[in-house]
C-alpha atoms as a PDB file:
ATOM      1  CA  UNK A   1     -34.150  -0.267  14.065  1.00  0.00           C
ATOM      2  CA  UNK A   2     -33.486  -2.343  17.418  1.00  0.00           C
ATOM      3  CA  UNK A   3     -30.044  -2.321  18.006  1.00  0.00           C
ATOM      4  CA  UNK A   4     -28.008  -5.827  18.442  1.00  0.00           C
ATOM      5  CA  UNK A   5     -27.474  -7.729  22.045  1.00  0.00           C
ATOM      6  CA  UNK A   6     -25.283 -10.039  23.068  1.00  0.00           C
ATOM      7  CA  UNK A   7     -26.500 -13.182  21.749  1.00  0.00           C
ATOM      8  CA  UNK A   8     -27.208 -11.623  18.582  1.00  0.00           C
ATOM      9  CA  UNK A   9     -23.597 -10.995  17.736  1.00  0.00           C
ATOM     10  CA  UNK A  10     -22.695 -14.651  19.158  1.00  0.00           C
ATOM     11  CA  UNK A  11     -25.151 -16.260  16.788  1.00  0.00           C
ATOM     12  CA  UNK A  12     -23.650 -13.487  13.907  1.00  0.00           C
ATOM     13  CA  UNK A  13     -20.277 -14.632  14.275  1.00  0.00           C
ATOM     14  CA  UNK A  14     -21.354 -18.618  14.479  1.00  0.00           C
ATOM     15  CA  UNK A  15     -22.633 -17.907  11.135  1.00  0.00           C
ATOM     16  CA  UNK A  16     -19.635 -16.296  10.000  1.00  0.00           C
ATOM     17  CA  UNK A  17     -17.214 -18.916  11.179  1.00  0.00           C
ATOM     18  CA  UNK A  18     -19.466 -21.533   9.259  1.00  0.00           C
ATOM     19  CA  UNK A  19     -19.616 -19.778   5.761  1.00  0.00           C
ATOM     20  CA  UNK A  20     -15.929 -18.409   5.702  1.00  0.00           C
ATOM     21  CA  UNK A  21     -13.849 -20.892   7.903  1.00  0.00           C
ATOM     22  CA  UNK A  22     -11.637 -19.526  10.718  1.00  0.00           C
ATOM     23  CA  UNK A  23      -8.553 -19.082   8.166  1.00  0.00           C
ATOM     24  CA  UNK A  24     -10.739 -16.831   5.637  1.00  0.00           C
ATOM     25  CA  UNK A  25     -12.302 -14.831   8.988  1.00  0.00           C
ATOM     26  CA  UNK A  26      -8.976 -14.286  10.140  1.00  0.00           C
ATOM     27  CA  UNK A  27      -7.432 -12.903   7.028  1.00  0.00           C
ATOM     28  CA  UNK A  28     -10.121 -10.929   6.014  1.00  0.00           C
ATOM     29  CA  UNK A  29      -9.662  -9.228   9.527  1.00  0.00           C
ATOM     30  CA  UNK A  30      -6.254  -8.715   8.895  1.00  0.00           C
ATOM     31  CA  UNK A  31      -7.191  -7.318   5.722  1.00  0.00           C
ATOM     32  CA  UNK A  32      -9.694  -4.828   7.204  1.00  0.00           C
ATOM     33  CA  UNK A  33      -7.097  -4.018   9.763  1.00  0.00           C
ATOM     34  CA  UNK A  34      -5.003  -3.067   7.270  1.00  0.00           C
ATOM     35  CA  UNK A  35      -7.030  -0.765   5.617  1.00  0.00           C
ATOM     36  CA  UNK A  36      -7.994   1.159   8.400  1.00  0.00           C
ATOM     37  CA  UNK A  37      -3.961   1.875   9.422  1.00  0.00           C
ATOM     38  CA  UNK A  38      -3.728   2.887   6.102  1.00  0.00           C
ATOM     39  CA  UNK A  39      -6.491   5.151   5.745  1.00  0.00           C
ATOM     40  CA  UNK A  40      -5.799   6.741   9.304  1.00  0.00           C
ATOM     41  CA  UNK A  41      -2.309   7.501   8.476  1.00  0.00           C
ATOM     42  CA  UNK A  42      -3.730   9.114   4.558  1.00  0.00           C
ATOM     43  CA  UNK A  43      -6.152  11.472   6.691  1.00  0.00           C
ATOM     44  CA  UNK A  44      -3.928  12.480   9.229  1.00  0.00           C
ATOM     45  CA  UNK A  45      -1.140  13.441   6.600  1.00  0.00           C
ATOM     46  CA  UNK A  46      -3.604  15.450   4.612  1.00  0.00           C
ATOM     47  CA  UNK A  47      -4.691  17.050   7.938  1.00  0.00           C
ATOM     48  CA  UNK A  48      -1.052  17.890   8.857  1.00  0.00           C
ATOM     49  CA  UNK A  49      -0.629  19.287   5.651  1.00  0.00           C
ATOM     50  CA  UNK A  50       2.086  17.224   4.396  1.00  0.00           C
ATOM     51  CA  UNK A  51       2.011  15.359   0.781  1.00  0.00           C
ATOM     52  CA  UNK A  52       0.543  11.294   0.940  1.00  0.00           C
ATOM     53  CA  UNK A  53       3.427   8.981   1.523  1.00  0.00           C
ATOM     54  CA  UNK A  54       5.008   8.858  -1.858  1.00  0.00           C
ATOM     55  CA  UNK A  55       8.379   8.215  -2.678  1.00  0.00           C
ATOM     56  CA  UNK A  56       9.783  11.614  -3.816  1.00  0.00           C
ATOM     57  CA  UNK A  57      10.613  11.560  -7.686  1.00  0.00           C
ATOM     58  CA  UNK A  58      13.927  11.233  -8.693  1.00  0.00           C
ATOM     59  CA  UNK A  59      16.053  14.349 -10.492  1.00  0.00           C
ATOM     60  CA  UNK A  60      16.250  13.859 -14.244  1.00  0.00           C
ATOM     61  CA  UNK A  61      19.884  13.273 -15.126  1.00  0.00           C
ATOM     62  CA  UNK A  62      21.054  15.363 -18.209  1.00  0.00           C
ATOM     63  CA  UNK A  63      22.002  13.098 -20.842  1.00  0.00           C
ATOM     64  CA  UNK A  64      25.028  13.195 -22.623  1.00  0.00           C
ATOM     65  CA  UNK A  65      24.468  12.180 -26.625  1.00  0.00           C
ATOM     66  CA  UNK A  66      27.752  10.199 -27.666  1.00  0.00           C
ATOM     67  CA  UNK A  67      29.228  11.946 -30.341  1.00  0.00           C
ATOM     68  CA  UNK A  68      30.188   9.193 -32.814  1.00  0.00           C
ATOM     69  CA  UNK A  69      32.990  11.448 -34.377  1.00  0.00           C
ATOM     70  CA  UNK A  70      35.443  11.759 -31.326  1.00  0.00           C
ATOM     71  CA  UNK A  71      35.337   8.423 -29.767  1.00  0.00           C
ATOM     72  CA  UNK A  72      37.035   7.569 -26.713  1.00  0.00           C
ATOM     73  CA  UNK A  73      40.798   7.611 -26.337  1.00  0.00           C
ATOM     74  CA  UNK A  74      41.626   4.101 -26.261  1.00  0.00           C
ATOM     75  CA  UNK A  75      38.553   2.839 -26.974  1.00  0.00           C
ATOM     76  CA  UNK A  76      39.757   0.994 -30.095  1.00  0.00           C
ATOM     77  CA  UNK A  77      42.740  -0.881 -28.057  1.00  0.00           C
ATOM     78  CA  UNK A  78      42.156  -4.321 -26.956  1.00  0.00           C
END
């Protein structure tokens, strides 16, 4: 497979810009961008070792069941 010159690409990205517009180009290289970062930064964690970049979970809190026979003291004053 011959491999692409100069002009090539010029007459690649002419084509481009008419389909897509220049807005749509640029976002969908801003897009792309995007998802290389992201991926770079998912291998290079899981190289290191270290877990993806999640939010560690919370600690469940014990919860305390309201016993409806001892109420609150002063509960029932206004």
């Amino acid at each position: 497979m011959p491999s692409l010159g100069g002009w090539e690409w010029v007459i690649l990205a002419l084509i481009a810009l008419l389909l897509f517009g220049g807005s749509r180009l640029a976002g969908i290289g801003k897009n792309t961008g995007r998802a290389i970062r992201e991926f770079k930064e998912e291998t290079s964690s899981l190289r290191s070792g270290a877990s993806p970049s999640e939010p560690p979970a919370a600690p469940a809190q014990p919860s305390q069941p309201a016993s409806p026979a001892s109420p609150e003291p002063g509960a029932d004053k206004p």
